[in-house]
C-alpha atoms as a PDB file:
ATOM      1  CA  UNK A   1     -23.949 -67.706  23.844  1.00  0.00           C
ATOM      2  CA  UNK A   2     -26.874 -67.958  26.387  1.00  0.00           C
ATOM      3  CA  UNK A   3     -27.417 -65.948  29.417  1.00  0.00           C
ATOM      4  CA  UNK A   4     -27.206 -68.120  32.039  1.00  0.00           C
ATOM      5  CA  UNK A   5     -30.807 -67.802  33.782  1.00  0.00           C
ATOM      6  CA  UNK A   6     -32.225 -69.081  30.620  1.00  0.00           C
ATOM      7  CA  UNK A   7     -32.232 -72.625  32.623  1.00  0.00           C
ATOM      8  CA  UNK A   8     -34.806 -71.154  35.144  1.00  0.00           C
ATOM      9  CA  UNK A   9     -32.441 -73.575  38.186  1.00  0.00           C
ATOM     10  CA  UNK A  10     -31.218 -70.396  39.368  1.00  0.00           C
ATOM     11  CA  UNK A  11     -31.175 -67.601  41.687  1.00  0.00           C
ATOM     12  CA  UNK A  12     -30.597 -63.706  40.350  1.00  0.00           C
ATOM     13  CA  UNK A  13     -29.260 -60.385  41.457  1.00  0.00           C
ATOM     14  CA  UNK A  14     -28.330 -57.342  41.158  1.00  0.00           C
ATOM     15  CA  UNK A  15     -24.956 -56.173  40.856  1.00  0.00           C
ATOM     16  CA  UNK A  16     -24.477 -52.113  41.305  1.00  0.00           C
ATOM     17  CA  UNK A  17     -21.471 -50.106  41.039  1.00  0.00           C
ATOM     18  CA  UNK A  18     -21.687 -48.296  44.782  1.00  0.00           C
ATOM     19  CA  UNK A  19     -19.820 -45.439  43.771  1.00  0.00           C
ATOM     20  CA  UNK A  20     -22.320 -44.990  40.512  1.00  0.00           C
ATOM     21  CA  UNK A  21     -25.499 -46.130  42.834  1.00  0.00           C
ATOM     22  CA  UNK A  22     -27.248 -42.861  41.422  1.00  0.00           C
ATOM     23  CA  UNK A  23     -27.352 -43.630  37.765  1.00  0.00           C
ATOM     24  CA  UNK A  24     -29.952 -46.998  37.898  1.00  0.00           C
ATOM     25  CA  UNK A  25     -32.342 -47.809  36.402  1.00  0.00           C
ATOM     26  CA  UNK A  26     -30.643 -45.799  33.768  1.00  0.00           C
ATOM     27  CA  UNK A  27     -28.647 -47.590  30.650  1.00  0.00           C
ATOM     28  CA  UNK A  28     -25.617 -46.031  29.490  1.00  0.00           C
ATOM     29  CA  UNK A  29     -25.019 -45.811  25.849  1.00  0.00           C
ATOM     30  CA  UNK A  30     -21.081 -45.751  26.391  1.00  0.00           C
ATOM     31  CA  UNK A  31     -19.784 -48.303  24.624  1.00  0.00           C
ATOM     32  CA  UNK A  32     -16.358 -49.059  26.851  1.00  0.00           C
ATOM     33  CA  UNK A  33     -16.506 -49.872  30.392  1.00  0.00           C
ATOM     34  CA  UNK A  34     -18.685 -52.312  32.727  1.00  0.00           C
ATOM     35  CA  UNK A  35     -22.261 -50.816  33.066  1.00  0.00           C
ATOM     36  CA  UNK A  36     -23.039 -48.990  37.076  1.00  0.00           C
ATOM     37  CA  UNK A  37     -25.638 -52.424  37.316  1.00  0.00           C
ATOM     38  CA  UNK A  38     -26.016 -55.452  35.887  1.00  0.00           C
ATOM     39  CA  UNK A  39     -28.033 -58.839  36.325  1.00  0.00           C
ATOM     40  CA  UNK A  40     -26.474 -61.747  37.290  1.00  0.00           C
ATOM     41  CA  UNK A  41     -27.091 -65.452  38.575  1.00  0.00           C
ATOM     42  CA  UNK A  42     -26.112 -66.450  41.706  1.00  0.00           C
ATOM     43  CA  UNK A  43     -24.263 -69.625  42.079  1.00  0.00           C
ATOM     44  CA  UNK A  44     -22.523 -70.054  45.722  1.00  0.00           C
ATOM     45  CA  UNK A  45     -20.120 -68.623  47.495  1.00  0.00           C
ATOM     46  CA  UNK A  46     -16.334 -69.947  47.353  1.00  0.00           C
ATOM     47  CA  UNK A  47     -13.568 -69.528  50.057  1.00  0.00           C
ATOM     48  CA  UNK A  48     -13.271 -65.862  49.329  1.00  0.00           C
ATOM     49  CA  UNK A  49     -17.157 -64.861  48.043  1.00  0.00           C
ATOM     50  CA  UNK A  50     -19.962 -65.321  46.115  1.00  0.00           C
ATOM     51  CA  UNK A  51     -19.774 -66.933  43.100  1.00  0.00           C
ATOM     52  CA  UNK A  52     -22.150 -65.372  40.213  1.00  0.00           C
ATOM     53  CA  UNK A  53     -22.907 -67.195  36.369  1.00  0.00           C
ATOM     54  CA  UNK A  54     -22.400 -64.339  33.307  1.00  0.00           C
ATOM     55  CA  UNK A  55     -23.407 -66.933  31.205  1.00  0.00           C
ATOM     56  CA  UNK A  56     -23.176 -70.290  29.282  1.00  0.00           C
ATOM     57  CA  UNK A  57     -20.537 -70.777  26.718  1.00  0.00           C
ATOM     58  CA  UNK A  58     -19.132 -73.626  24.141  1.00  0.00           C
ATOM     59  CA  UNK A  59     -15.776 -74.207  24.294  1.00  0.00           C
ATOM     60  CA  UNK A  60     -13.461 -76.172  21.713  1.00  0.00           C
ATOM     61  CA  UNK A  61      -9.932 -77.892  23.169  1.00  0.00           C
ATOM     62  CA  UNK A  62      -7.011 -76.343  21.385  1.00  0.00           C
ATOM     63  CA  UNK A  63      -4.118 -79.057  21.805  1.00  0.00           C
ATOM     64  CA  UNK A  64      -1.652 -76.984  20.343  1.00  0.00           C
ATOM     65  CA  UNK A  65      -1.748 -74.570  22.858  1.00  0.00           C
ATOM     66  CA  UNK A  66      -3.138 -77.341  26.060  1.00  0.00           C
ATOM     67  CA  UNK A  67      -6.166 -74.493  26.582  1.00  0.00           C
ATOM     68  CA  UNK A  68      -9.413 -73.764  25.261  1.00  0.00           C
ATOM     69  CA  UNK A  69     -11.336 -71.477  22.578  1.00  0.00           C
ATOM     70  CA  UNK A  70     -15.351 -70.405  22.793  1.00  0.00           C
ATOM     71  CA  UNK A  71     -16.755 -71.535  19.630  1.00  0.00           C
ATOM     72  CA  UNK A  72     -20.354 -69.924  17.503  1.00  0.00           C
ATOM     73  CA  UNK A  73     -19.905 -73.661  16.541  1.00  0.00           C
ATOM     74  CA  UNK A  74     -21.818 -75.898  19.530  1.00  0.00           C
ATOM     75  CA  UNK A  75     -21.602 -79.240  17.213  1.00  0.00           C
ATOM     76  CA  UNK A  76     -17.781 -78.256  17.350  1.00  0.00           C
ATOM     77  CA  UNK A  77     -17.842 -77.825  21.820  1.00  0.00           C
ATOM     78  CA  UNK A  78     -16.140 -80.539  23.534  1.00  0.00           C
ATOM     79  CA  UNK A  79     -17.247 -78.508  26.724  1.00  0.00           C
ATOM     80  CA  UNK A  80     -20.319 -76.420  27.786  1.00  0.00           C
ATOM     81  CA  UNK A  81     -18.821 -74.410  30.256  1.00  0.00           C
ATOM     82  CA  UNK A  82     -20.520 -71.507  32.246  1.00  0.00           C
ATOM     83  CA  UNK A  83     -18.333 -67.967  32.805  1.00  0.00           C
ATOM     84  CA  UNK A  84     -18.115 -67.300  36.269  1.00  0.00           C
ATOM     85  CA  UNK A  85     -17.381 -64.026  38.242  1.00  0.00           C
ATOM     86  CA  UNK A  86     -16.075 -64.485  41.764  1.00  0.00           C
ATOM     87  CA  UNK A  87     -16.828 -61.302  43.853  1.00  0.00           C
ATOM     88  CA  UNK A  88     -15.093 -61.017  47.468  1.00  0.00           C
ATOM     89  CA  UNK A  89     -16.441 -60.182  50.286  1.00  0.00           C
ATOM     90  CA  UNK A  90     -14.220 -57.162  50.425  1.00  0.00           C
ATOM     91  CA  UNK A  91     -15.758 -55.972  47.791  1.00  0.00           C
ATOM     92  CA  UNK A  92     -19.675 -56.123  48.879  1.00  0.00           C
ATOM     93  CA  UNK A  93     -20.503 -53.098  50.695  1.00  0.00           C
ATOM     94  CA  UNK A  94     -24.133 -54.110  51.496  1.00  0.00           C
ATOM     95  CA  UNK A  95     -26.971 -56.280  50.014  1.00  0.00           C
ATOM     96  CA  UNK A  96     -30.719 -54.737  49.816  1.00  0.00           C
ATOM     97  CA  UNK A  97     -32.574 -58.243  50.472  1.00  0.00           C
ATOM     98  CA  UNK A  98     -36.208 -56.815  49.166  1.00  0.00           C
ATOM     99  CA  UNK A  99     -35.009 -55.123  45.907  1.00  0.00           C
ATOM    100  CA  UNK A 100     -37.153 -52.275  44.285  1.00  0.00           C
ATOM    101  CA  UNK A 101     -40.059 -51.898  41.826  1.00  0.00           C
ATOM    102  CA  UNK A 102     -37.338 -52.718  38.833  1.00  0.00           C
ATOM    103  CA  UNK A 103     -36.336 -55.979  40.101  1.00  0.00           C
ATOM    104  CA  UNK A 104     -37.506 -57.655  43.077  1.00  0.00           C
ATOM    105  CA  UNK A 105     -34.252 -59.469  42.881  1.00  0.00           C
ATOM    106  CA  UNK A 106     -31.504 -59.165  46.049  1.00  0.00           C
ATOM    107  CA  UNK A 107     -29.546 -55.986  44.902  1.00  0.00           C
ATOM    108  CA  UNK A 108     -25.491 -55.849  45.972  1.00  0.00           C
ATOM    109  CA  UNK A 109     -23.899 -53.255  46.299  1.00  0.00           C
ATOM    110  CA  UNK A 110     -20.162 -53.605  45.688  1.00  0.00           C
ATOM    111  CA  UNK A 111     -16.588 -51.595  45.071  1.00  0.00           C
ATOM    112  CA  UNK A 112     -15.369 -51.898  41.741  1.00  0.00           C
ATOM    113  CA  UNK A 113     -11.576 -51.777  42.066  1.00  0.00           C
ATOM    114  CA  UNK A 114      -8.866 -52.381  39.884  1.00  0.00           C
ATOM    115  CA  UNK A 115      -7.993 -51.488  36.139  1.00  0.00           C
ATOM    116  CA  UNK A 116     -10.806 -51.909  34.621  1.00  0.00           C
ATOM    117  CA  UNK A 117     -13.174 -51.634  37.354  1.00  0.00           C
ATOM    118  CA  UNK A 118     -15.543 -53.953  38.163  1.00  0.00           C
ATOM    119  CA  UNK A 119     -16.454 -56.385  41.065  1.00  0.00           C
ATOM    120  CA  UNK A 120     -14.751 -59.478  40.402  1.00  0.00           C
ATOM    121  CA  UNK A 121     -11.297 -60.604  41.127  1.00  0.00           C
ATOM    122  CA  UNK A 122     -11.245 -63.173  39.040  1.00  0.00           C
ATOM    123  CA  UNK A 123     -13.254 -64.302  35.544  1.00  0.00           C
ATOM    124  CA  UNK A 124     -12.883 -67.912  34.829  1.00  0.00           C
ATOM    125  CA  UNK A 125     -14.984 -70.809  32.435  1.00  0.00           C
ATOM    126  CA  UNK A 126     -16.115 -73.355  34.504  1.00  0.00           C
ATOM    127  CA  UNK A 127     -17.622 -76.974  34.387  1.00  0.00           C
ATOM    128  CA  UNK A 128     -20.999 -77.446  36.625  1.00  0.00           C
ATOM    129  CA  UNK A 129     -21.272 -80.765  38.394  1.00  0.00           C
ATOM    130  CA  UNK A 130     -24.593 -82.368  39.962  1.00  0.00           C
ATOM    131  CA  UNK A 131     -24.890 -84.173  43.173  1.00  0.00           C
ATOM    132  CA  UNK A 132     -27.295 -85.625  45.425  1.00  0.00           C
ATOM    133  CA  UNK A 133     -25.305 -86.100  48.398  1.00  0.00           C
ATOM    134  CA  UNK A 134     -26.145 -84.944  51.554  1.00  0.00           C
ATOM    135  CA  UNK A 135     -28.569 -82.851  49.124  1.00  0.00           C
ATOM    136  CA  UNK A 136     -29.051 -82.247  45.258  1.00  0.00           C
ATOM    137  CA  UNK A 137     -26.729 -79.417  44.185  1.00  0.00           C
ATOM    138  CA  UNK A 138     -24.303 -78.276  41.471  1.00  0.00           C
ATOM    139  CA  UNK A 139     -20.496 -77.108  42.218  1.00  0.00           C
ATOM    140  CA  UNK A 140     -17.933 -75.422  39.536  1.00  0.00           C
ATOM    141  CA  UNK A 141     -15.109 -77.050  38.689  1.00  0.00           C
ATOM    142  CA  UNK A 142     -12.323 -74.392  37.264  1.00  0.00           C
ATOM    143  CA  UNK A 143     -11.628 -75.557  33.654  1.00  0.00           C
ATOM    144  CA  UNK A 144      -9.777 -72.539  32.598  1.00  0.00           C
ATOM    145  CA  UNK A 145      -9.451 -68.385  33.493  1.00  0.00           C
ATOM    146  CA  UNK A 146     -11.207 -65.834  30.970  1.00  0.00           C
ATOM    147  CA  UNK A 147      -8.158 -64.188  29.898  1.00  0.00           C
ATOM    148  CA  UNK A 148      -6.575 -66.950  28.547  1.00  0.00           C
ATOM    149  CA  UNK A 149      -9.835 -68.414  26.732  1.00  0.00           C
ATOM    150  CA  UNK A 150     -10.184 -64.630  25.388  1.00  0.00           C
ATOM    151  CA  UNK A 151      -7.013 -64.646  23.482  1.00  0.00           C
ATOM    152  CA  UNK A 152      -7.174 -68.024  22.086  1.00  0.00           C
ATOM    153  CA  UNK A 153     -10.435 -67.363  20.560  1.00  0.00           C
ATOM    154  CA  UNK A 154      -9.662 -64.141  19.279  1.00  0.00           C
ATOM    155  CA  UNK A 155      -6.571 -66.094  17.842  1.00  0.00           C
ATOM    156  CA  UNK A 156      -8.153 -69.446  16.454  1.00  0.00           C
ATOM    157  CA  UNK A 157     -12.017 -68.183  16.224  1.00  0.00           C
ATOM    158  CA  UNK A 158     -11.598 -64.798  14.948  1.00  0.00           C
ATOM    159  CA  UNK A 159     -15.481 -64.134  14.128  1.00  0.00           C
ATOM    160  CA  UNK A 160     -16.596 -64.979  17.239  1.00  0.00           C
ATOM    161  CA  UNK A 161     -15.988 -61.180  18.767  1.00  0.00           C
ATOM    162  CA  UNK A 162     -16.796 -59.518  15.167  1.00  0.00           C
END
């Protein structure tokens, strides 16, 4: 796996955990959980938000089960696909344009709800596309959501989480 920014074509931020705004800079050493701040690359927006890249991932076609598997293995990828976290507006409290002296990066402050907090509603792999009409650009096609790719690796690629 490669973080996403790697490919220098894209925009970054800040994500921070509005209820845990007082613990960055700091790094937590728990193990469990979604960190209080994170980096991120921004993508777009969709109907609903902003679109950020977690990173860029292989993924292998498993027709028995008509979904897909990451794969350590990138002769093996049939698909380079890049994991996507959609945050809502709903969730984005505020966005401090300027940054700080950590990262001079947009910093945006959300809500993380749910059961396993964080700021997304959804986690999906998908497949960028280029275009140069009315101007160059990429878009995301949805290839399949995180969940589902999660278990089949964990079922047909074992390793890869060890």
């Amino acid at each position: 796996m490669e973080w996403i920014d790697a490919s220098g074509r894209y925009g970054e931020a800040i994500i921070r955990d509005l209820r845990r705004a007082d613990e960055y800079p700091l790094i937590s050493d728990k193990p469990k959980g979604i960190s209080s701040w994170f980096k991120v690359t921004l993508l777009g927006t969709y109907h609903r938000g902003i679109q950020t890249g977690l990173r860029f991932c292989s993924l292998k076609r498993c027709t028995d089960e008509n979904g897909w598997h990451m794969t350590s293995d990138h002769t093996r990828a049939q698909l380079n696909a890049i994991l996507v976290g959609r945050i809502p507006y709903d969730r984005i409290e505020t966005i401090d344009w300027t940054g700080d002296e950590y990262y001079g990066s947009p910093h945006v402050y959300c809500r993380f709800l749910g059961w396993r907090p964080s700021p997304y509603e959804a986690l999906v792999f998908c497949e960028e596309h280029f275009t140069n009409h009315p101007q160059p650009g990429s878009w995301y096609k949805e290839v399949a959501p995180y969940e589902t790719v999660r278990k089949l690796t964990t079922r047909y690629e074992p390793a890869y989480f060890a």
